[in-house]
C-alpha atoms as a PDB file:
ATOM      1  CA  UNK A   1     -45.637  23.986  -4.352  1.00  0.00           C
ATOM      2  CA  UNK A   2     -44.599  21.762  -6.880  1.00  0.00           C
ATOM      3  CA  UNK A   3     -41.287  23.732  -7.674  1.00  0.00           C
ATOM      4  CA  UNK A   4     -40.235  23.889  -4.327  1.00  0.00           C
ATOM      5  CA  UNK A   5     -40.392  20.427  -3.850  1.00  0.00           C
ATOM      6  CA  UNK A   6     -37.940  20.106  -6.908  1.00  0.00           C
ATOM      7  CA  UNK A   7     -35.984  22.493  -5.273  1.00  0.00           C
ATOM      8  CA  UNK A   8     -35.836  20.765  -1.940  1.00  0.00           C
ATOM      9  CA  UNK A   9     -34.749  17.591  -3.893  1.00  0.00           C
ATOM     10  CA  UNK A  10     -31.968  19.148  -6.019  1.00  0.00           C
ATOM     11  CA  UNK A  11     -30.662  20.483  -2.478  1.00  0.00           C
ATOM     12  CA  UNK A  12     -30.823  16.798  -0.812  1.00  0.00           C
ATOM     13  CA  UNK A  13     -29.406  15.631  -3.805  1.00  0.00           C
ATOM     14  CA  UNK A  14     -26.519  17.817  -4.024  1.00  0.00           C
ATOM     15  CA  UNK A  15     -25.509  16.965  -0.817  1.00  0.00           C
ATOM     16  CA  UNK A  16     -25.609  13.548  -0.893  1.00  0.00           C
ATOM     17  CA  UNK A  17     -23.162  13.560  -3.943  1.00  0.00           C
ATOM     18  CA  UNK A  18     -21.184  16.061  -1.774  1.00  0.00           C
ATOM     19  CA  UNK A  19     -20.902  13.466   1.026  1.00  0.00           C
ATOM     20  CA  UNK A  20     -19.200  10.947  -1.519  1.00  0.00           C
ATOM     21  CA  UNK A  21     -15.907  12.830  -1.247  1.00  0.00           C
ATOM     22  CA  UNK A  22     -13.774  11.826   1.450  1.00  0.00           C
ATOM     23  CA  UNK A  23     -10.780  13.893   0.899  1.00  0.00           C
ATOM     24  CA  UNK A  24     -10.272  16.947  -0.590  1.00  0.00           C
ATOM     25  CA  UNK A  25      -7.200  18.944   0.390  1.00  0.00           C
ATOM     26  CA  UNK A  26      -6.274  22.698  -0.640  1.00  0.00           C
ATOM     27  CA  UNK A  27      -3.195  22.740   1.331  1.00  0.00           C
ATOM     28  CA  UNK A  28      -4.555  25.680   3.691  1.00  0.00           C
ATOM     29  CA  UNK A  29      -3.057  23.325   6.362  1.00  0.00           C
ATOM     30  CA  UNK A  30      -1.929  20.269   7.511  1.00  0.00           C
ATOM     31  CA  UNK A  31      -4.564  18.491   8.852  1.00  0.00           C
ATOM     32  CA  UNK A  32      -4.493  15.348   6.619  1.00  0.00           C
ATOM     33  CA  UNK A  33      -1.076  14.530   7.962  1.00  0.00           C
ATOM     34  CA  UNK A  34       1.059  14.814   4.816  1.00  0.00           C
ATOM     35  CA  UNK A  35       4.446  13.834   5.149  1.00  0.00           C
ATOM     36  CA  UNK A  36       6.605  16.840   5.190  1.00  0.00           C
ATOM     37  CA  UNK A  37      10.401  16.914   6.454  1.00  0.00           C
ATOM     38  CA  UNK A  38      13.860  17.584   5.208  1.00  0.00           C
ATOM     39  CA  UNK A  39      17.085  14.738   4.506  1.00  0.00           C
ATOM     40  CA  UNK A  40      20.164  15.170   1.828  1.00  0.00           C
ATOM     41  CA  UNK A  41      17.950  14.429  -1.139  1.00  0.00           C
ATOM     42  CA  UNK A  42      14.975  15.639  -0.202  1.00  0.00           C
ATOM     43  CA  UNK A  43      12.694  18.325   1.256  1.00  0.00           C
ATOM     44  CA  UNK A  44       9.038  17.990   1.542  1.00  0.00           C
ATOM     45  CA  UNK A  45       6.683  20.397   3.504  1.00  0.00           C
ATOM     46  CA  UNK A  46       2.877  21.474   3.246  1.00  0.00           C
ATOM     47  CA  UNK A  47       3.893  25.210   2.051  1.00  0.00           C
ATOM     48  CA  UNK A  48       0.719  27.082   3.593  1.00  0.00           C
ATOM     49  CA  UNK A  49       2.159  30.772   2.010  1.00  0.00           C
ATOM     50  CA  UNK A  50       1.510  29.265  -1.651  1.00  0.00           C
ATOM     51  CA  UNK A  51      -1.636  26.422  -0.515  1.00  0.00           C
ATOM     52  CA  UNK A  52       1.016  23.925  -1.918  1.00  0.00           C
ATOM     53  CA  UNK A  53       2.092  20.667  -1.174  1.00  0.00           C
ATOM     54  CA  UNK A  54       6.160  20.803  -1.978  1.00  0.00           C
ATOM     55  CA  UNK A  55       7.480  18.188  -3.014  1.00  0.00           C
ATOM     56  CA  UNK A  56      11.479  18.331  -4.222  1.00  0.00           C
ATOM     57  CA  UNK A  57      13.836  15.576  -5.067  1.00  0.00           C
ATOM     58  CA  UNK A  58      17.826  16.773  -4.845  1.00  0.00           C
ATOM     59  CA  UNK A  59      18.904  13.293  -6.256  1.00  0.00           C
ATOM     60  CA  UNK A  60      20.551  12.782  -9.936  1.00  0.00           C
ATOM     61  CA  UNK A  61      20.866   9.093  -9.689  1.00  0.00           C
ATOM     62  CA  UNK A  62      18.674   7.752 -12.302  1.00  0.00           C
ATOM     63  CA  UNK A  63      17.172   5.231 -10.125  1.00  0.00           C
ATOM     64  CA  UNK A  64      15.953   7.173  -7.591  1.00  0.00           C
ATOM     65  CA  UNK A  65      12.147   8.463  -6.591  1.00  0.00           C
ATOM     66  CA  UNK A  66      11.038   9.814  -3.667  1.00  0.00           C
ATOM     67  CA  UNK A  67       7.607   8.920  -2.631  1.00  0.00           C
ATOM     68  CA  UNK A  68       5.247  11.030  -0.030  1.00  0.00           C
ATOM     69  CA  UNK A  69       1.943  10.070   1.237  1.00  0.00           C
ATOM     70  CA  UNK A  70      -1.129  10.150   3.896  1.00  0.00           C
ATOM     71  CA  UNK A  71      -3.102   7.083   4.898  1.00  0.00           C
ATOM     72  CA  UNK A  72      -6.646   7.588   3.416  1.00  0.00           C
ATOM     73  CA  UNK A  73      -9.541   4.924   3.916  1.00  0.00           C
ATOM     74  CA  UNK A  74     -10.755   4.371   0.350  1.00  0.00           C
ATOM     75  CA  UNK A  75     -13.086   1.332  -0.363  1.00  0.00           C
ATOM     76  CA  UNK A  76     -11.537  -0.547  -3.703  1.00  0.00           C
ATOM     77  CA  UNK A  77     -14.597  -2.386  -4.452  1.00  0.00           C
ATOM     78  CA  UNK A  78     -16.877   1.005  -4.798  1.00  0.00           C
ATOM     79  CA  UNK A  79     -16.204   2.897  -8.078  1.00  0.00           C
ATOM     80  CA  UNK A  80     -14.053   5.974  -7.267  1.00  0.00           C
ATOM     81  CA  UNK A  81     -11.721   8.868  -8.274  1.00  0.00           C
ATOM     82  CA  UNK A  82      -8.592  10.389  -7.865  1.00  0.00           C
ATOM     83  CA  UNK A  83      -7.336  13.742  -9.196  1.00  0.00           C
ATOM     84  CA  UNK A  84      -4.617  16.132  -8.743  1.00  0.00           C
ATOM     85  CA  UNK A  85      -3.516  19.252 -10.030  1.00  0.00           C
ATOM     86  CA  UNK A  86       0.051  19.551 -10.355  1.00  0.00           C
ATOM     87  CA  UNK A  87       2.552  21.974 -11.020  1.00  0.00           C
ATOM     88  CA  UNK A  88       6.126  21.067 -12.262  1.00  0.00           C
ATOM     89  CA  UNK A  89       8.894  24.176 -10.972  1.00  0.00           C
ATOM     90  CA  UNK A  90      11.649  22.798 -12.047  1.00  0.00           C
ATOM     91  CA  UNK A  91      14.095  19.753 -12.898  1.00  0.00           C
ATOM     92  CA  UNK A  92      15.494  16.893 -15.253  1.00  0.00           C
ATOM     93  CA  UNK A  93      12.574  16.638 -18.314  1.00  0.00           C
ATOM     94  CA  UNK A  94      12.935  13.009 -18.670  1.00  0.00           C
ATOM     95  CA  UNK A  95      12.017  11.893 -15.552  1.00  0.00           C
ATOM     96  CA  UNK A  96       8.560  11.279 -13.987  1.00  0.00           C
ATOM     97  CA  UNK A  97       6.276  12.696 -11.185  1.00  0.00           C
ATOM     98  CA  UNK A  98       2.681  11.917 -10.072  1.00  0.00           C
ATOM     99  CA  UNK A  99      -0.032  10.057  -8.275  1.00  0.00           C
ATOM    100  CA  UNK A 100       0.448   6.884  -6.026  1.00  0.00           C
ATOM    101  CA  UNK A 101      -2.135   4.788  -4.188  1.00  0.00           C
ATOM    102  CA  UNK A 102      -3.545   1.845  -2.600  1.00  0.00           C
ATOM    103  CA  UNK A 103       0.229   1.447  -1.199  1.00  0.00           C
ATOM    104  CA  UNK A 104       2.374   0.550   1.622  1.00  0.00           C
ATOM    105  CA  UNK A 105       5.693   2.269   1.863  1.00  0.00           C
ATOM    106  CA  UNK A 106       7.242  -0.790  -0.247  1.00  0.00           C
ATOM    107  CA  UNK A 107       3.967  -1.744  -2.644  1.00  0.00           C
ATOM    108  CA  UNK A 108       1.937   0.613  -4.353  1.00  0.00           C
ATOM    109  CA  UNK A 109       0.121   1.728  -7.932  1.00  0.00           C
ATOM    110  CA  UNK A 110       1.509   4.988  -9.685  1.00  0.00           C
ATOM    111  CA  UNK A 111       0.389   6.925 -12.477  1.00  0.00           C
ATOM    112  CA  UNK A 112       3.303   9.735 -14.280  1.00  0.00           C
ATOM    113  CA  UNK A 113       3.630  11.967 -16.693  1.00  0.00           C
ATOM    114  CA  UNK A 114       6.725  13.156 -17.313  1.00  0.00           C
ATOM    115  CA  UNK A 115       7.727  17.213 -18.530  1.00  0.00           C
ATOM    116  CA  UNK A 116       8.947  15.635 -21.926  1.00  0.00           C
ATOM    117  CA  UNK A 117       5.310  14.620 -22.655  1.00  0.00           C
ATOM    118  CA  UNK A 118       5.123  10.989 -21.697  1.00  0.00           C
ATOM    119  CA  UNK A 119       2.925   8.906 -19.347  1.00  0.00           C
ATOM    120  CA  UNK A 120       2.946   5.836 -17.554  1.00  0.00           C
ATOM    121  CA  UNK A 121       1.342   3.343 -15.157  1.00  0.00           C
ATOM    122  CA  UNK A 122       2.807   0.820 -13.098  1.00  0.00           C
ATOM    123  CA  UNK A 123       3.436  -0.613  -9.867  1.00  0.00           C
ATOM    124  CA  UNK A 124       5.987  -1.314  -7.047  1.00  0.00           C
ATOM    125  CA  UNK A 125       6.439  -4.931  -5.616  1.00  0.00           C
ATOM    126  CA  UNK A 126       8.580  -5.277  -2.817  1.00  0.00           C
ATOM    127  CA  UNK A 127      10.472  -2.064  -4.308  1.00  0.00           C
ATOM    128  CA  UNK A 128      10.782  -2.822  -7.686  1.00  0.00           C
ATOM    129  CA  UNK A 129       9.421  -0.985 -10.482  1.00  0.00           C
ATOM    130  CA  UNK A 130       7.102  -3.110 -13.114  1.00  0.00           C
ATOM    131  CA  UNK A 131       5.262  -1.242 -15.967  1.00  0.00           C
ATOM    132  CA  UNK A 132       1.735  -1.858 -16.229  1.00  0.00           C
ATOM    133  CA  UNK A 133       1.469   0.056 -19.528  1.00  0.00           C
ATOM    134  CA  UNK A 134       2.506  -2.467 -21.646  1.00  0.00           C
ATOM    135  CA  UNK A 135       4.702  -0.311 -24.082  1.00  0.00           C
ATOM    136  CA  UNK A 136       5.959   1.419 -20.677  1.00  0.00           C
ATOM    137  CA  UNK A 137       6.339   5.074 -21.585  1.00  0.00           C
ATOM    138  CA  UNK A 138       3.773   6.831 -23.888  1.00  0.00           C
ATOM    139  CA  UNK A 139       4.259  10.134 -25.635  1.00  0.00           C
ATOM    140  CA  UNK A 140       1.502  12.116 -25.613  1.00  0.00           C
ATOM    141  CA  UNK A 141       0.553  15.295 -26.667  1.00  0.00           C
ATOM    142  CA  UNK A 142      -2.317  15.968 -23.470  1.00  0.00           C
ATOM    143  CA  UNK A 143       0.661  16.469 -21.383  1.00  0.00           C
ATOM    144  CA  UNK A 144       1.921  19.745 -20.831  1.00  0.00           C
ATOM    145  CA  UNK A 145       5.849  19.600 -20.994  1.00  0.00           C
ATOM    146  CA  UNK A 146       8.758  21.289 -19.307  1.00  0.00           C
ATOM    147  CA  UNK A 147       9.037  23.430 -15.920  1.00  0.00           C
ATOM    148  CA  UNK A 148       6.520  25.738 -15.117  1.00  0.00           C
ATOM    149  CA  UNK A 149       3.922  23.706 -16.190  1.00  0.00           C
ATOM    150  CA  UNK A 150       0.566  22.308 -14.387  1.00  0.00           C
ATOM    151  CA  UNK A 151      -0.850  18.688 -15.766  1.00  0.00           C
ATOM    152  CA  UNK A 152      -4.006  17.500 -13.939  1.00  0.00           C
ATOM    153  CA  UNK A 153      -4.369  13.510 -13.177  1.00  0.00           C
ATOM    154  CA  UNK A 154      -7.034  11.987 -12.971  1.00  0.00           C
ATOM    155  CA  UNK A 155      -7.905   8.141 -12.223  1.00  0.00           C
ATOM    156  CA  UNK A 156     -11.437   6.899 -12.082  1.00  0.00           C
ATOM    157  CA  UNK A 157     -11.740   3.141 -11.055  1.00  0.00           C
ATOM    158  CA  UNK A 158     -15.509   1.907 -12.575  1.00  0.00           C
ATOM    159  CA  UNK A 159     -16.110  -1.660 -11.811  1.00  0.00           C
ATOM    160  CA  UNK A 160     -12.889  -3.578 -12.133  1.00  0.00           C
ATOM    161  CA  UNK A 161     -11.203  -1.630 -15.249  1.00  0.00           C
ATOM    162  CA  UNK A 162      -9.177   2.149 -14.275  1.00  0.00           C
ATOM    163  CA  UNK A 163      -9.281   4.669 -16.703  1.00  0.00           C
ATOM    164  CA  UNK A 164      -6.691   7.449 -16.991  1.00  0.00           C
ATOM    165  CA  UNK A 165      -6.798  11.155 -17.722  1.00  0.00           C
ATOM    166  CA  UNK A 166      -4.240  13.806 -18.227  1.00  0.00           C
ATOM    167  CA  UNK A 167      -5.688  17.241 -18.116  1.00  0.00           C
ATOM    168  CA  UNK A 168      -9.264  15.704 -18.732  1.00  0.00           C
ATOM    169  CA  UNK A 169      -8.010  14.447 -21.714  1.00  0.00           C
ATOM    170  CA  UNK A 170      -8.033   9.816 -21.396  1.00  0.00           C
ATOM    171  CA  UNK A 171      -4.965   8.519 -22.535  1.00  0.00           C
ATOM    172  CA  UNK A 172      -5.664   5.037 -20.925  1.00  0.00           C
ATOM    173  CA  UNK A 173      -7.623   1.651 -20.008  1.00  0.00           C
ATOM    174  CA  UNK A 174      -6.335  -0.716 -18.106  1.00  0.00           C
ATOM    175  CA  UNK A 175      -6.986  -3.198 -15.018  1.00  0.00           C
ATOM    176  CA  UNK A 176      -5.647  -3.107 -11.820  1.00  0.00           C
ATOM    177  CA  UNK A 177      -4.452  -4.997  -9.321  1.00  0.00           C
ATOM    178  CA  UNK A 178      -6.125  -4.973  -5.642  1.00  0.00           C
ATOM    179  CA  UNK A 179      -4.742  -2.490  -3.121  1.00  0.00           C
ATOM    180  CA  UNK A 180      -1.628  -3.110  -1.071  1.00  0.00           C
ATOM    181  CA  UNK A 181      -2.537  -0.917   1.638  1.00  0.00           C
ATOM    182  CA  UNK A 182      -4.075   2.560   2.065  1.00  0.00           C
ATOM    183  CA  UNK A 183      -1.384   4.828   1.570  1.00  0.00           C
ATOM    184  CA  UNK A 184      -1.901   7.505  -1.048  1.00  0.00           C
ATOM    185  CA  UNK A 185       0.063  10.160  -2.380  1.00  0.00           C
ATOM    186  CA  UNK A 186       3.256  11.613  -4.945  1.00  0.00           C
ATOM    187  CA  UNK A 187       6.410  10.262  -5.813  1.00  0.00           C
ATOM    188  CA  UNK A 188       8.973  12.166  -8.040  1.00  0.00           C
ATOM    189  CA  UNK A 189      11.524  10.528  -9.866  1.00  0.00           C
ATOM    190  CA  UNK A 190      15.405  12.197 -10.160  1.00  0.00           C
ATOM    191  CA  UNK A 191      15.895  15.968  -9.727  1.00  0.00           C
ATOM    192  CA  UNK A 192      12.626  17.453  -9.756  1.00  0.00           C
ATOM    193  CA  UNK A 193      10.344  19.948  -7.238  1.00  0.00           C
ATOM    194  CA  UNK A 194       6.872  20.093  -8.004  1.00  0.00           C
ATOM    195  CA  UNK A 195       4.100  21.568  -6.295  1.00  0.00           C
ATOM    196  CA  UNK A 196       0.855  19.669  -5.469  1.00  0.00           C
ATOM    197  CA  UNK A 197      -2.039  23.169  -6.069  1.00  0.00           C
ATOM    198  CA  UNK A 198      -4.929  20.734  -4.876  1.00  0.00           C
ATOM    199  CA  UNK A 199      -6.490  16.854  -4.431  1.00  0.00           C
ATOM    200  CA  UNK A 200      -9.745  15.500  -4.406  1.00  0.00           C
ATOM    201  CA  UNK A 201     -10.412  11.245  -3.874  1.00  0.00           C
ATOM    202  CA  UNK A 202     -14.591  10.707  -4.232  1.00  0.00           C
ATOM    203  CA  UNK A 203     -16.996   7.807  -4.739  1.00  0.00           C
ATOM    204  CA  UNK A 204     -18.643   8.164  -7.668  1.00  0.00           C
END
């Protein structure tokens, strides 16, 4: 008797942890409203053959991104995390791709990694680009470099600091500003496609 009342716990435990995450996309479909369409420089689509979000940036101009996104309701004042796997096809190598969130299409937070092993986190204001990492780019060796290549990112926000992960691995500490907006999603800097393989944003 006493077992199965464990057991009954551990069940309505595990599915109160599993109610914490409040997106979680395989890209079977498109029914989190992804951005997806094609223009001269770029061509985005939810890619249901491969369960991939595709993500490609034609542009060589140095000073170019393109940035991609879904509105998602995430609470900043509860503890939470982000993570992505993606997968780099092909492109410049000194260049970055990755996560951004709390955003509006002009203001938003972004964590990269770029295929010549670097990372970075900053923001944009109004459009512009400021670092956040305080040396801007760091090399690393947790990233894994060049085309063909998949590099999981992860951000956890606990309390009022973020912490940083590439490939499980944390390369960073740092505080954060508070959200612009709810936007979150990818941005890709220069001549790059990647391919998004999953995403998961939790409380935790």
């Amino acid at each position: 008797m006493r077992s199965s009342f464990f057991i009954l716990l551990l069940f309505i435990a595990g599915n109160l942890v599993q109610a914490q995450v409040i997106l979680h996309d395989e890209f079977n479909d498109n029914s989190n409203h992804w951005q997806q369409g094609v223009t001269a420089v770029s061509d985005v689509k939810v890619d249901t053959r491969r369960s991939m979000y595709h993500i490609e940036h034609k542009s060589k101009v140095s000073t170019d991104a393109w940035t991609v996104w879904t509105e998602v309701d995430l609470n900043e004042s509860k503890n939470f995390r982000i993570t992505a796997q993606l997968y780099k096809e092909k492109g410049v190598k000194n260049y970055g791709y990755g996560l951004l969130w709390g955003g509006t299409e002009n203001n938003y937070y972004s964590f990269l990694v770029s295929p010549g092993g670097f990372y970075c986190v900053g923001k944009v204001v109004d459009g512009d680009w400021q670092d956040i990492t305080p040396e801007g780019w760091i090399e690393t060796s947790t990233v894994s470099c060049g085309n063909h290549a998949f590099n999981k990112l992860t951000i956890s926000k606990i309390g009022d600091t973020y912490h940083f992960e590439v490939n499980d691995l944390k390369v960073a500490t740092m505080k954060c500003g508070p959200f612009f907006g709810n936007k979150l999603g990818f941005n890709v800097n220069n001549k790059q496609r990647i391919m998004v393989d999953w995403i998961k944003v939790e409380y935790i």
